[in-house]
PDB file of N, CA and C in Angstrom:
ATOM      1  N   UNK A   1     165.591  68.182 221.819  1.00  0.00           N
ATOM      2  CA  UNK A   1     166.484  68.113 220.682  1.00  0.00           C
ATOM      3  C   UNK A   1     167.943  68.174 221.124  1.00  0.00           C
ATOM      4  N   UNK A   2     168.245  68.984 222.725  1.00  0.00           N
ATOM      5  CA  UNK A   2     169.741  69.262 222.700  1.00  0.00           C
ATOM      6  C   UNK A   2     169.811  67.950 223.454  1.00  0.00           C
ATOM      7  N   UNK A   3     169.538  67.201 223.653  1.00  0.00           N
ATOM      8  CA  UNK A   3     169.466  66.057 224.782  1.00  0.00           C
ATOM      9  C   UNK A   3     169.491  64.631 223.854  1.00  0.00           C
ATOM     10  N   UNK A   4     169.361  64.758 222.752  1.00  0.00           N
ATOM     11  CA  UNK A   4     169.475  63.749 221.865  1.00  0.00           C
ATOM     12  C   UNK A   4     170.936  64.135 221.292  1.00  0.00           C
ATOM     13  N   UNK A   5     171.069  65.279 221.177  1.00  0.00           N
ATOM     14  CA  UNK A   5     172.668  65.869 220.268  1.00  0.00           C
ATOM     15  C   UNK A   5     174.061  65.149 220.845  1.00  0.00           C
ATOM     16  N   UNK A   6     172.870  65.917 222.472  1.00  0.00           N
ATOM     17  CA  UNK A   6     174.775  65.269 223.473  1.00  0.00           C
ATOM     18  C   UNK A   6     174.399  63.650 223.479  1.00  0.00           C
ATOM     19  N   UNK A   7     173.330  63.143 223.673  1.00  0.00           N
ATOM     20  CA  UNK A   7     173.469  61.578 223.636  1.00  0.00           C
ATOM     21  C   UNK A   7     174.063  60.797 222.317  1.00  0.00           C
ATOM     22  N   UNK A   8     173.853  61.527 221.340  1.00  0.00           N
ATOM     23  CA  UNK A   8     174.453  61.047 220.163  1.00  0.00           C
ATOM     24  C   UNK A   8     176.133  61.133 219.905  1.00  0.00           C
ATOM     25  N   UNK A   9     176.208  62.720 220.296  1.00  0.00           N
ATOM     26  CA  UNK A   9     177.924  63.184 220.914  1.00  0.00           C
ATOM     27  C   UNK A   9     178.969  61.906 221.690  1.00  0.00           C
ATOM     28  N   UNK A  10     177.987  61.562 222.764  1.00  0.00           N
ATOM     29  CA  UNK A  10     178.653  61.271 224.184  1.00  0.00           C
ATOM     30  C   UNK A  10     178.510  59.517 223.070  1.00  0.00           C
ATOM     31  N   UNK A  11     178.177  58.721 222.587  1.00  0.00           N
ATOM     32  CA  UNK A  11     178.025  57.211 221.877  1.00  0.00           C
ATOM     33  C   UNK A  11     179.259  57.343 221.134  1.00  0.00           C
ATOM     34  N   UNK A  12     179.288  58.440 220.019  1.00  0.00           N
ATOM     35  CA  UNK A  12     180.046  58.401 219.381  1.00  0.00           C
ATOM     36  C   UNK A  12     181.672  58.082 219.856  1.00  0.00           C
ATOM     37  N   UNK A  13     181.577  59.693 221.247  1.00  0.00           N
ATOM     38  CA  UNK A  13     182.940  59.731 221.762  1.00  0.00           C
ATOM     39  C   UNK A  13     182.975  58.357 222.460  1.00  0.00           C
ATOM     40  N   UNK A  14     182.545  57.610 222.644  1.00  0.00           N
ATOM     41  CA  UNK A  14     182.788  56.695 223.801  1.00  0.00           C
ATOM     42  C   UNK A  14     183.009  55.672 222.973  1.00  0.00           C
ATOM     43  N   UNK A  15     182.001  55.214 221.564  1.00  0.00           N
ATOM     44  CA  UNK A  15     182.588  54.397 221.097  1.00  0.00           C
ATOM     45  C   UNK A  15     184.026  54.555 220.287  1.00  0.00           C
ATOM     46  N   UNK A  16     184.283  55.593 219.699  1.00  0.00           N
ATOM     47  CA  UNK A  16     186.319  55.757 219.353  1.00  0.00           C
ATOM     48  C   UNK A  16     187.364  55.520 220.470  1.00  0.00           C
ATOM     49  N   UNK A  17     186.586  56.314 221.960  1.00  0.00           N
ATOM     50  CA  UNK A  17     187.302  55.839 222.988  1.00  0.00           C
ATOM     51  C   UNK A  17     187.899  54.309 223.127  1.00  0.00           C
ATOM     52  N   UNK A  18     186.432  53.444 222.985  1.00  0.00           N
ATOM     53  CA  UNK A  18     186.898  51.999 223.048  1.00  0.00           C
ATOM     54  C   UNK A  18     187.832  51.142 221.880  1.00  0.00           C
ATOM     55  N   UNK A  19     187.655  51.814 220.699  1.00  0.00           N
ATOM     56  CA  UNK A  19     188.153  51.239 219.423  1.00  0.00           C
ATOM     57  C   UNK A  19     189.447  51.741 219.736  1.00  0.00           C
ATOM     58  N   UNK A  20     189.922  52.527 220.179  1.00  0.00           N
ATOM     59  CA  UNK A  20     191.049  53.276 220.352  1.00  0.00           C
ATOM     60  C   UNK A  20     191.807  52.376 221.378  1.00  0.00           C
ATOM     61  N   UNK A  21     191.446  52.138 222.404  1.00  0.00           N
ATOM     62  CA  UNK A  21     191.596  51.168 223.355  1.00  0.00           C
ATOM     63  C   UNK A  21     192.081  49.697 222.877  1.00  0.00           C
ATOM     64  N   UNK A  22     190.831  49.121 222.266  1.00  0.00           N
ATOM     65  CA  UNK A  22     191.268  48.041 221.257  1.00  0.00           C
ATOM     66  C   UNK A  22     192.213  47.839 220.893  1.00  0.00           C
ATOM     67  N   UNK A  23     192.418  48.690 219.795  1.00  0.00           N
ATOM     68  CA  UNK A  23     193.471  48.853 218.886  1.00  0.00           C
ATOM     69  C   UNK A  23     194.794  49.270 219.587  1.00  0.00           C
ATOM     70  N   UNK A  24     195.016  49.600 220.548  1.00  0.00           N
ATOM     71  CA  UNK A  24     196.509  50.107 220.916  1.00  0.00           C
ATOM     72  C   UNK A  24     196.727  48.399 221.743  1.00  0.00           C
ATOM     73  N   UNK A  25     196.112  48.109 222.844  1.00  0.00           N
ATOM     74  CA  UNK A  25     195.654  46.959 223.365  1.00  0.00           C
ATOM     75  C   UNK A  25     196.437  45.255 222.331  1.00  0.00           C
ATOM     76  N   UNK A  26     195.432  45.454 220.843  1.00  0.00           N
ATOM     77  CA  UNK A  26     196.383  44.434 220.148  1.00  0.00           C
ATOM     78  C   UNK A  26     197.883  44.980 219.637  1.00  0.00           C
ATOM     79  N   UNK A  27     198.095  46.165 219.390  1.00  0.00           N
ATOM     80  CA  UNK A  27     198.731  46.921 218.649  1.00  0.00           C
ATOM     81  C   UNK A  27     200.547  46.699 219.415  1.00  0.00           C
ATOM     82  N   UNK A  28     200.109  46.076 221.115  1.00  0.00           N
ATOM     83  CA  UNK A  28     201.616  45.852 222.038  1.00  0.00           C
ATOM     84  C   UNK A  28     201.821  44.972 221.777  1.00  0.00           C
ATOM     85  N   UNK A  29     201.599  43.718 221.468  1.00  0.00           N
ATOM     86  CA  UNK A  29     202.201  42.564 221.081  1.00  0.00           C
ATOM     87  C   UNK A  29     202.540  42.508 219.937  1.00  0.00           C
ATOM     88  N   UNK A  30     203.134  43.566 219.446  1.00  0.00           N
ATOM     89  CA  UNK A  30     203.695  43.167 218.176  1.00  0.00           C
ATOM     90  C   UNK A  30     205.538  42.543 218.465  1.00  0.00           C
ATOM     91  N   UNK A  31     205.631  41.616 217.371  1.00  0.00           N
ATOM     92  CA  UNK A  31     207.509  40.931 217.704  1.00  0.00           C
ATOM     93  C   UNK A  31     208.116  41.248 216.895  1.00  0.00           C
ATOM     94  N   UNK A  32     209.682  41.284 217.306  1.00  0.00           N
ATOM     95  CA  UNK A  32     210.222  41.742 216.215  1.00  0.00           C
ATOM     96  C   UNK A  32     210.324  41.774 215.346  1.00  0.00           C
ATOM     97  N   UNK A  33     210.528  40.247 214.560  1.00  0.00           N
ATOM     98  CA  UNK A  33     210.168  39.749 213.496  1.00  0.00           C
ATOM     99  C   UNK A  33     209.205  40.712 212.836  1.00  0.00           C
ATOM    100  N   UNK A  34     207.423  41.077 213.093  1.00  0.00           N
ATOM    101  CA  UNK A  34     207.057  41.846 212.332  1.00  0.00           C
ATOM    102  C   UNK A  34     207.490  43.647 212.334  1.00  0.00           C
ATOM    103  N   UNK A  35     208.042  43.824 213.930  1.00  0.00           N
ATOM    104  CA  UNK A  35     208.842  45.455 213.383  1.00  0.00           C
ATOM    105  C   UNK A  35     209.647  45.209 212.975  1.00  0.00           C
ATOM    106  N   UNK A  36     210.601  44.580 212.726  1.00  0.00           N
ATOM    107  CA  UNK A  36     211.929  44.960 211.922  1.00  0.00           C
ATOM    108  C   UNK A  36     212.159  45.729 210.805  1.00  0.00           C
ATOM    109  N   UNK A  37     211.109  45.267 209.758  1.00  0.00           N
ATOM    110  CA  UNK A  37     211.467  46.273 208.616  1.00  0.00           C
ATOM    111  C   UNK A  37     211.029  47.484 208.775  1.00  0.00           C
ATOM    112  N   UNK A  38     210.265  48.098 209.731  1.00  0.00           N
ATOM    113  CA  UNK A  38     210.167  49.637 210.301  1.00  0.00           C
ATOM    114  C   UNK A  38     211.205  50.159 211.171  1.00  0.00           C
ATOM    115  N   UNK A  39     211.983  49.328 211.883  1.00  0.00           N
ATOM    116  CA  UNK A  39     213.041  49.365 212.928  1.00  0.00           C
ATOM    117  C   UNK A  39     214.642  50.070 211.654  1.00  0.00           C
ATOM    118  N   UNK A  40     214.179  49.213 211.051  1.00  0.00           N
ATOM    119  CA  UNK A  40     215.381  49.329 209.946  1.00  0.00           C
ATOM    120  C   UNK A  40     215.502  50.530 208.999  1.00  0.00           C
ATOM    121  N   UNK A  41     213.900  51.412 209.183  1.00  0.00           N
ATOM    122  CA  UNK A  41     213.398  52.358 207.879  1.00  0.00           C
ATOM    123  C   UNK A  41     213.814  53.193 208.936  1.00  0.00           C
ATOM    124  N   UNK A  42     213.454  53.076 210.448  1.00  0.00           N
ATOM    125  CA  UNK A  42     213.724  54.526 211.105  1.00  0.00           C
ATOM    126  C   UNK A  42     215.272  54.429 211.893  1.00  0.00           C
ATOM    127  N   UNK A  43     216.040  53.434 211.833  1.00  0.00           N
ATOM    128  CA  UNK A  43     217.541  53.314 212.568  1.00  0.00           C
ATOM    129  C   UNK A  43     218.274  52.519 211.159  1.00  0.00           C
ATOM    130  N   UNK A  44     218.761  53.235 210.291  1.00  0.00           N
ATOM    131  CA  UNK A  44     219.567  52.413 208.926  1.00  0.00           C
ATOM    132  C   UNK A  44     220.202  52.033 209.368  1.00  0.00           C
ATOM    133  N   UNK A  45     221.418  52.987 210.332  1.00  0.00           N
ATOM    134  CA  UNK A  45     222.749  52.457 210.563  1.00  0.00           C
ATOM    135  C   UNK A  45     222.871  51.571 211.706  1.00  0.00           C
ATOM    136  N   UNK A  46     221.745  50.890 212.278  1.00  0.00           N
ATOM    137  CA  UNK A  46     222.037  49.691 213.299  1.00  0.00           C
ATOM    138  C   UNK A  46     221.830  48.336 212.942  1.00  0.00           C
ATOM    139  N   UNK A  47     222.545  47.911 213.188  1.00  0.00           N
ATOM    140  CA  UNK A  47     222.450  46.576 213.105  1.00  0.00           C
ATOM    141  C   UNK A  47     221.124  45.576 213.617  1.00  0.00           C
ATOM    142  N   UNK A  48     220.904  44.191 212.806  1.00  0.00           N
ATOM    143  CA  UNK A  48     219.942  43.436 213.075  1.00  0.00           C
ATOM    144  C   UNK A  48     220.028  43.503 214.955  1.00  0.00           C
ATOM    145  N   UNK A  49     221.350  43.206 215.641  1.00  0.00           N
ATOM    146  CA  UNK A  49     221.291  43.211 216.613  1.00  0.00           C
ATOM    147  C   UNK A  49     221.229  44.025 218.015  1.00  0.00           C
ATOM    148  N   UNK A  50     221.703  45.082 217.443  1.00  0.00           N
ATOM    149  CA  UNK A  50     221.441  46.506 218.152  1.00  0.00           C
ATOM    150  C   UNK A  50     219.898  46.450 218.384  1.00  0.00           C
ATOM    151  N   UNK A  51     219.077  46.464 216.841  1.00  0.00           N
ATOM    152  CA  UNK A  51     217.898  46.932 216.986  1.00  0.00           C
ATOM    153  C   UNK A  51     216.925  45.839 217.759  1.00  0.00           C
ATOM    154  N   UNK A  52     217.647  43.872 217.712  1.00  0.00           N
ATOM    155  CA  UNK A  52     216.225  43.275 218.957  1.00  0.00           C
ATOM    156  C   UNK A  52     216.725  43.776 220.286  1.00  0.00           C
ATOM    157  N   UNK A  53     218.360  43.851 220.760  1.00  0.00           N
ATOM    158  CA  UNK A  53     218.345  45.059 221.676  1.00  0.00           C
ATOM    159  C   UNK A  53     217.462  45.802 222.161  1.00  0.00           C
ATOM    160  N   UNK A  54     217.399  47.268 221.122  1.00  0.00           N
ATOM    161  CA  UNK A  54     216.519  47.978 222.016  1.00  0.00           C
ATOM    162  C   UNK A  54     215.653  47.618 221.579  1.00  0.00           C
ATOM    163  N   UNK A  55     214.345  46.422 220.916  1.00  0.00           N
ATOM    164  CA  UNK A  55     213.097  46.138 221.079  1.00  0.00           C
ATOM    165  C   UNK A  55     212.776  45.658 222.841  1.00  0.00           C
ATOM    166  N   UNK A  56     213.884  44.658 222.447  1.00  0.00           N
ATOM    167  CA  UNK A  56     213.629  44.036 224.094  1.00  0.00           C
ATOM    168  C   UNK A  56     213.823  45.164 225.202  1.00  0.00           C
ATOM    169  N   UNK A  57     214.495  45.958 224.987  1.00  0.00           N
ATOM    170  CA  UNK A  57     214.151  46.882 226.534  1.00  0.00           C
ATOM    171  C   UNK A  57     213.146  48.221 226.255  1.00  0.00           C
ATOM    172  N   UNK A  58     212.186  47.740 225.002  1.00  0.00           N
ATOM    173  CA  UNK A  58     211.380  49.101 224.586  1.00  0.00           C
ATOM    174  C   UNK A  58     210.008  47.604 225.383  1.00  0.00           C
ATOM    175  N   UNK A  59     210.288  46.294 225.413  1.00  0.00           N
ATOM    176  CA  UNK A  59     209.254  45.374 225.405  1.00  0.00           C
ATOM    177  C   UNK A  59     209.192  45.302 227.253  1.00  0.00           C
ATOM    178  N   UNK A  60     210.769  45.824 227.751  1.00  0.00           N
ATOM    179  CA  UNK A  60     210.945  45.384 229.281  1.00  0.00           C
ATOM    180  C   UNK A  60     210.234  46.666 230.109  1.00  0.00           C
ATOM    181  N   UNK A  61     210.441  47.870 228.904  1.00  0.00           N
ATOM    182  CA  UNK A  61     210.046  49.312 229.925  1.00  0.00           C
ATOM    183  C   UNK A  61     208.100  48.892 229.665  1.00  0.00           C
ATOM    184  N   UNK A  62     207.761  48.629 228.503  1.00  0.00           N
ATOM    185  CA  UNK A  62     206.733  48.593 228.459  1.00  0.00           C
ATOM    186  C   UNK A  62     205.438  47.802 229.428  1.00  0.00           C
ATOM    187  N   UNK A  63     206.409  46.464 229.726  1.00  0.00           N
ATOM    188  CA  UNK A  63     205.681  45.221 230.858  1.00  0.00           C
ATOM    189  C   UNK A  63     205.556  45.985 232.117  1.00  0.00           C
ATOM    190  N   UNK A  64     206.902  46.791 232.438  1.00  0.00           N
ATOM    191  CA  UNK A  64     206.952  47.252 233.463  1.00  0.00           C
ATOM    192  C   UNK A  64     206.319  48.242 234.069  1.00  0.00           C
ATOM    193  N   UNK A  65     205.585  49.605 232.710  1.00  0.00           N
ATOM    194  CA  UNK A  65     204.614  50.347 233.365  1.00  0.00           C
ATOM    195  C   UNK A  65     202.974  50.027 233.474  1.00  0.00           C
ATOM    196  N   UNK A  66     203.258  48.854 232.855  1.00  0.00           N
ATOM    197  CA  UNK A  66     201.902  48.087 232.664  1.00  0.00           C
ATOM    198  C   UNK A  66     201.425  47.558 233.732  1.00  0.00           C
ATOM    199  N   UNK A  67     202.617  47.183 234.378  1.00  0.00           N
ATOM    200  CA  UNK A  67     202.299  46.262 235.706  1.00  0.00           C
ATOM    201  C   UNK A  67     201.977  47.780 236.663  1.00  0.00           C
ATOM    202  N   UNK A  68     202.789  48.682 236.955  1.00  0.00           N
ATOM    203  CA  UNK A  68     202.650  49.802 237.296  1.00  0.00           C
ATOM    204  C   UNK A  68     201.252  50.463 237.416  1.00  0.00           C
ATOM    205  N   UNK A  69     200.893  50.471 236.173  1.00  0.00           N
ATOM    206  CA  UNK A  69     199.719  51.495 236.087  1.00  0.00           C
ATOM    207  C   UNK A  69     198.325  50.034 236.783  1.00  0.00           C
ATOM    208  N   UNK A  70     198.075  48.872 236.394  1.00  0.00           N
ATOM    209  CA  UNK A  70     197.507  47.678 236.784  1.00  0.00           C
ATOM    210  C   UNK A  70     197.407  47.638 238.221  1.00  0.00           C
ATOM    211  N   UNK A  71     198.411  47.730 238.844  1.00  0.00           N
ATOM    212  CA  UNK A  71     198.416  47.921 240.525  1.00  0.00           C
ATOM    213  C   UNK A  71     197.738  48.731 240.983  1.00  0.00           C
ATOM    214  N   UNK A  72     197.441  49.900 240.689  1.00  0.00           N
ATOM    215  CA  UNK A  72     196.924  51.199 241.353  1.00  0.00           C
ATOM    216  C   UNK A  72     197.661  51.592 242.313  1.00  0.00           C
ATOM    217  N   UNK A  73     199.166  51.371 242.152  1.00  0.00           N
ATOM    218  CA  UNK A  73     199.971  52.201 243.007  1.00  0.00           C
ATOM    219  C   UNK A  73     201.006  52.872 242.152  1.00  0.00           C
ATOM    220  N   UNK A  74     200.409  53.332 241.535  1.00  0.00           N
ATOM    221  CA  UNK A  74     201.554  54.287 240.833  1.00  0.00           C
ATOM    222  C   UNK A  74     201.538  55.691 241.727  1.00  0.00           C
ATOM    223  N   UNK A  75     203.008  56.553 240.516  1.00  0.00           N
ATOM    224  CA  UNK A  75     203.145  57.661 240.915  1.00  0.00           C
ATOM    225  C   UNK A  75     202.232  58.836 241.721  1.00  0.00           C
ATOM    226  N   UNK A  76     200.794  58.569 240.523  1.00  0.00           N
ATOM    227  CA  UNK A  76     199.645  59.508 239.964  1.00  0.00           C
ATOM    228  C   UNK A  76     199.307  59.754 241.206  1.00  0.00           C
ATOM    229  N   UNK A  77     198.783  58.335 241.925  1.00  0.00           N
ATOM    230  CA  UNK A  77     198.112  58.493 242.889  1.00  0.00           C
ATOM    231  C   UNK A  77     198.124  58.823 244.324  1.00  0.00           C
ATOM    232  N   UNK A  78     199.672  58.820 244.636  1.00  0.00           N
ATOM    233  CA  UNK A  78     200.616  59.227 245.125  1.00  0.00           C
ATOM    234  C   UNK A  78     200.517  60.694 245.579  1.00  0.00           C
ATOM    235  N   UNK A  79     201.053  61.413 244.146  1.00  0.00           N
ATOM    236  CA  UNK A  79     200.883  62.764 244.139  1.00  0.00           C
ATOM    237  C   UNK A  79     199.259  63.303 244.500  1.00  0.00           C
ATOM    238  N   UNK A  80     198.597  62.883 243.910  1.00  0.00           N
ATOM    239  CA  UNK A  80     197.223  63.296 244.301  1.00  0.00           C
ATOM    240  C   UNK A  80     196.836  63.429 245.966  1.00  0.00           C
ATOM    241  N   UNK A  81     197.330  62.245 246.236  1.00  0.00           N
ATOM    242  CA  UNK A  81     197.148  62.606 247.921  1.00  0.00           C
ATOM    243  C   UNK A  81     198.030  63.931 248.642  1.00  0.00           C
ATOM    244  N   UNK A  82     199.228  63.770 248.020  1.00  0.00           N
ATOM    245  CA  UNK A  82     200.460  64.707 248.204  1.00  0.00           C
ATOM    246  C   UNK A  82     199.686  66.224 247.732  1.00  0.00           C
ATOM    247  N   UNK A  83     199.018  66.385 246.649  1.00  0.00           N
ATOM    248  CA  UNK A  83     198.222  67.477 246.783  1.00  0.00           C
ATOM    249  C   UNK A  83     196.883  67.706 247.278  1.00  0.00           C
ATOM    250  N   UNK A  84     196.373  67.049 247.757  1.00  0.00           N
ATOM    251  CA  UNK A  84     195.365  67.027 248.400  1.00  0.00           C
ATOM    252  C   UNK A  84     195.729  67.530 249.522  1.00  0.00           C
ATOM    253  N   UNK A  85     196.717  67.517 250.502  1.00  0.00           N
ATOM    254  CA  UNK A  85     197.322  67.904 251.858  1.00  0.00           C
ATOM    255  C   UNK A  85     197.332  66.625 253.047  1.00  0.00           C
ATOM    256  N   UNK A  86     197.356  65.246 251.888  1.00  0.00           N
ATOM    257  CA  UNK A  86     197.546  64.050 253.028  1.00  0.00           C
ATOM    258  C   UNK A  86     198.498  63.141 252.953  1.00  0.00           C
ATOM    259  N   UNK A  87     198.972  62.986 254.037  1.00  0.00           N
ATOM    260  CA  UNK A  87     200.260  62.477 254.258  1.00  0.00           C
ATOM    261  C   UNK A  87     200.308  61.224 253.655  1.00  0.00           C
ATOM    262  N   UNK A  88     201.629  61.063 253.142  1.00  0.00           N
ATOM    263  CA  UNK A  88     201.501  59.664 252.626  1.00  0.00           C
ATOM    264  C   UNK A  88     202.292  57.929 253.536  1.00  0.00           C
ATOM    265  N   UNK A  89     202.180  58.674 254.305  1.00  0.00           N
ATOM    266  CA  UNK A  89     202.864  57.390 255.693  1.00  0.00           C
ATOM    267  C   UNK A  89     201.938  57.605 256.773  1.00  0.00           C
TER     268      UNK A  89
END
């Protein structure tokens, strides 16, 4: 009976895991055009042009840790060796 609980547990969590995934996944390509009128609800006092401004460098930081984390040479892994006690050169 406890072996069916956690198998039922562990489906559930795994399937929100993936929907969650999904959903953030389509959720980056959004363009300005469709944020703007949220851009505008949370920054009143900026301008149309201020705000594709900082979309585009909220769109440039975003490509950029993407590519980051995609490589498998990020920070993370880095440090992990660094605490592990192995040199990293």
């Amino acid at each position: 009976m406890k072996k069916k609980l956690w198998i039922g547990i562990g489906a559930v969590v795994l399937t929100l895991g993936i929907g969650t995934a999904v959903y953030a996944a389509d959720a980056g390509d959004a363009t300005f055009q469709q944020m703007l009128p949220f851009m505008k609800k949370m920054h009143p006092s900026l301008s149309d042009q201020q705000l594709n401004d900082m979309h585009k460098s909220c769109g440039q930081h975003n490509s950029s840790t993407d590519t980051m984390m995609k490589s498998g040479s990020g920070m993370m892994k880095n440090a992990g060796s660094m605490m592990n006690g192995n040199s990293m050169m």
